[in-house]
Protein backbone atom coordinates (compact mmCIF):
# COMPACT_ATOMS: atom_id res chain seq x y z
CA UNK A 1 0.00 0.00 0.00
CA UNK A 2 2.69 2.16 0.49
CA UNK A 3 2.95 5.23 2.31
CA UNK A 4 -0.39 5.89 4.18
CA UNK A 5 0.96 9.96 4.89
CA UNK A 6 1.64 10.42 0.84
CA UNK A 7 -1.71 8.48 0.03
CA UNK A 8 -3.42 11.41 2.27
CA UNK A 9 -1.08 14.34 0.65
CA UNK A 10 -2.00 13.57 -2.87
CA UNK A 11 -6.07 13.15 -2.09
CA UNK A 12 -5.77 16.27 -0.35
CA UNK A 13 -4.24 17.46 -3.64
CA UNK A 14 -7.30 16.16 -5.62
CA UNK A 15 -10.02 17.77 -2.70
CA UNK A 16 -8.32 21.11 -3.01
CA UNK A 17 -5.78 23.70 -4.66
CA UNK A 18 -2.01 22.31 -3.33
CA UNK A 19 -0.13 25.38 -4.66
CA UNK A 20 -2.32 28.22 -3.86
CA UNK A 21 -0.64 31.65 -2.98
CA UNK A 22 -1.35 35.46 -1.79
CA UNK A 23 -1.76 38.12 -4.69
CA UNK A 24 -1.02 41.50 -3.22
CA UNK A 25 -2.82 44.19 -6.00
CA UNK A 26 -1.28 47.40 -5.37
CA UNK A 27 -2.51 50.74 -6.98
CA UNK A 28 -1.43 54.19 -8.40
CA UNK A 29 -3.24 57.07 -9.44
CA UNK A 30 -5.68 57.19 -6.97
CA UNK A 31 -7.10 60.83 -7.24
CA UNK A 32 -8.46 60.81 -3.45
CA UNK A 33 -8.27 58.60 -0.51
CA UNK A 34 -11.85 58.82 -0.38
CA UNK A 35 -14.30 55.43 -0.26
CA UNK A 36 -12.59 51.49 -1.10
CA UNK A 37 -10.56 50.19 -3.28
CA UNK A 38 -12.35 47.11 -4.55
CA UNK A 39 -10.25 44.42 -6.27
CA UNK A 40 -11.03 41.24 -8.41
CA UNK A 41 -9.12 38.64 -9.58
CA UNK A 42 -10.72 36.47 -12.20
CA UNK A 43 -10.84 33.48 -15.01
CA UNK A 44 -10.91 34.13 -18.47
CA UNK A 45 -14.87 33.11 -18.05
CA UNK A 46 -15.92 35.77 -15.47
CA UNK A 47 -13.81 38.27 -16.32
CA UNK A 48 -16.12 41.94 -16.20
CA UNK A 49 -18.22 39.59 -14.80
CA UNK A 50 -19.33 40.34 -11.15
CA UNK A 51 -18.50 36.22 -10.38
CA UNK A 52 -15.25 36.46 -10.25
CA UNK A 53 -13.81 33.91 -8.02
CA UNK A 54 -11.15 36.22 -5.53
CA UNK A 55 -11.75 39.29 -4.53
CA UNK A 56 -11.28 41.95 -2.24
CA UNK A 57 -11.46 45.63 -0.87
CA UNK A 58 -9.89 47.50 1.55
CA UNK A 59 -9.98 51.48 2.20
CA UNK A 60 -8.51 53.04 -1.00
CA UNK A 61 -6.15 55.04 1.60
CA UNK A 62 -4.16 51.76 2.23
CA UNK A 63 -3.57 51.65 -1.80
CA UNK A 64 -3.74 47.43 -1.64
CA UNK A 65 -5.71 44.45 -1.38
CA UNK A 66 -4.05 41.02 -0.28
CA UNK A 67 -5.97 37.86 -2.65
CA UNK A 68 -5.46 34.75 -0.32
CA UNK A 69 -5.01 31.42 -1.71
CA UNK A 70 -5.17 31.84 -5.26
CA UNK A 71 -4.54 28.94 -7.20
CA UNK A 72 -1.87 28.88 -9.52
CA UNK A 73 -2.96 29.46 -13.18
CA UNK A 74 -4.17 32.51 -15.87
CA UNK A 75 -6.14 35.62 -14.36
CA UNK A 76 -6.74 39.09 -14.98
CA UNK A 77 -6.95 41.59 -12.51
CA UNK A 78 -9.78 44.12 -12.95
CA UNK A 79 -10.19 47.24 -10.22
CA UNK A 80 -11.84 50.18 -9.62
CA UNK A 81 -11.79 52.96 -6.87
CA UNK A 82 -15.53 53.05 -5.12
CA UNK A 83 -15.33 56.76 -4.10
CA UNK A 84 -18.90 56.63 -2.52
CA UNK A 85 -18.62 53.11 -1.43
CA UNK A 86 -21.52 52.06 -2.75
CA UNK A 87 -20.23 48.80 -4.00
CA UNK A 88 -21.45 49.91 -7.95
CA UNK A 89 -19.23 50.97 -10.30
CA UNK A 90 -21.01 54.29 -11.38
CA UNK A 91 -21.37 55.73 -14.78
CA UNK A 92 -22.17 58.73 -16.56
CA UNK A 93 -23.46 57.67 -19.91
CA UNK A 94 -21.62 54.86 -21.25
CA UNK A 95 -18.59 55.91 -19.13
CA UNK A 96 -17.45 55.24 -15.79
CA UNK A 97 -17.30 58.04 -13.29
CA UNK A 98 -15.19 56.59 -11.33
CA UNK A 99 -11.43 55.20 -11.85
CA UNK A 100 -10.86 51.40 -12.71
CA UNK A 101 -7.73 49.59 -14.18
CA UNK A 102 -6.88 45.78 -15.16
CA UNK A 103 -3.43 44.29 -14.58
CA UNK A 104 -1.01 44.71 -17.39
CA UNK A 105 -2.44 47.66 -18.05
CA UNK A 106 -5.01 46.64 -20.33
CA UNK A 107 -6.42 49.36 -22.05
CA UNK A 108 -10.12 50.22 -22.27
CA UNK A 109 -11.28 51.57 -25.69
CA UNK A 110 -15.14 50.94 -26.66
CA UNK A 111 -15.47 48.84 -23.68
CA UNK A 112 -13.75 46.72 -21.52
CA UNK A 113 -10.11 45.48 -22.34
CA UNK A 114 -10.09 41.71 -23.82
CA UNK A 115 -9.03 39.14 -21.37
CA UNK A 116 -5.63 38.38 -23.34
CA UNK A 117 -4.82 42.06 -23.01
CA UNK A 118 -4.45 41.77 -19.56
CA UNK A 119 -3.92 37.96 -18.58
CA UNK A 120 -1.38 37.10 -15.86
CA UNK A 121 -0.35 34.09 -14.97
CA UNK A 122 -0.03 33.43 -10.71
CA UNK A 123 2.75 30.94 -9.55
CA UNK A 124 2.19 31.08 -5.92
CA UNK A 125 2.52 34.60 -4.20
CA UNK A 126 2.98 37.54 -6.20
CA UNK A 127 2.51 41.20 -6.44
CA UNK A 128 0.10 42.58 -9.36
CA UNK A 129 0.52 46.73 -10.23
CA UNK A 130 -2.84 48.90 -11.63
CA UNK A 131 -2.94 51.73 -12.81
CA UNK A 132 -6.50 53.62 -12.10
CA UNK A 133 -7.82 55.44 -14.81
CA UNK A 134 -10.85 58.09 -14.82
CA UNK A 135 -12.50 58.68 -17.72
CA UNK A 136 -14.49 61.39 -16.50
């Protein structure tokens, strides 16, 4: 039978993510410390979708959010500065009123950036920059 303590590493393995690590997402151009910071970190299926599967917010004043126990794979980062808190991002129009970025820097031109544009791949921890824009 073998090793009973490797049998019960590997179906622990199976049952759940064994390399999993921290993202830390860490922002610039913040135009006020004002409201949260709210951070998601998702598959190439819910990206811009409100199901993605990590995320995160924290005071926009602390300029980070800490993902825990991300599995290693492909993401995008999308995130946007909540000035009112109101856990929307808000519009004017067809535009955002308030800032939002995606890792890599993704740019947004008649809508949101394509998923390539701003994939990542996560090997354990690792530290993700955005740059918030405001389009308004």
């Amino acid at each position: 039978m073998g090793n009973p303590t490797a049998w019960l590493a590997i179906a622990a393995c199976a049952a759940t993510p064994c390399f999993a690590g921290d993202v830390r997402v860490t922002v610039s151009n913040l135009r006020s410390d004002a409201g949260l910071l709210r951070v998601a970190l998702c598959s190439e299926e819910n990206f811009t979708r409100p199901t993605c599967q990590f995320t995160g917010a924290r005071p926009a004043s602390e300029r980070m959010v800490v993902l825990r126990g991300v599995p290693d794979g492909v993401y995008a980062v999308q995130a946007f500065h909540d000035e009112d808190g109101d856990g929307d991002l808000d519009r004017r129009g067809f535009r955002p009123s308030e800032g939002l970025g995606f890792s890599r820097d993704a740019p947004m031109r008649r809508g949101p950036p394509r998923f390539g544009d701003a994939a990542i791949r996560v090997n354990g921890d690792g530290t993700v920059p955005i740059t918030i824009r405001y389009y308004q």
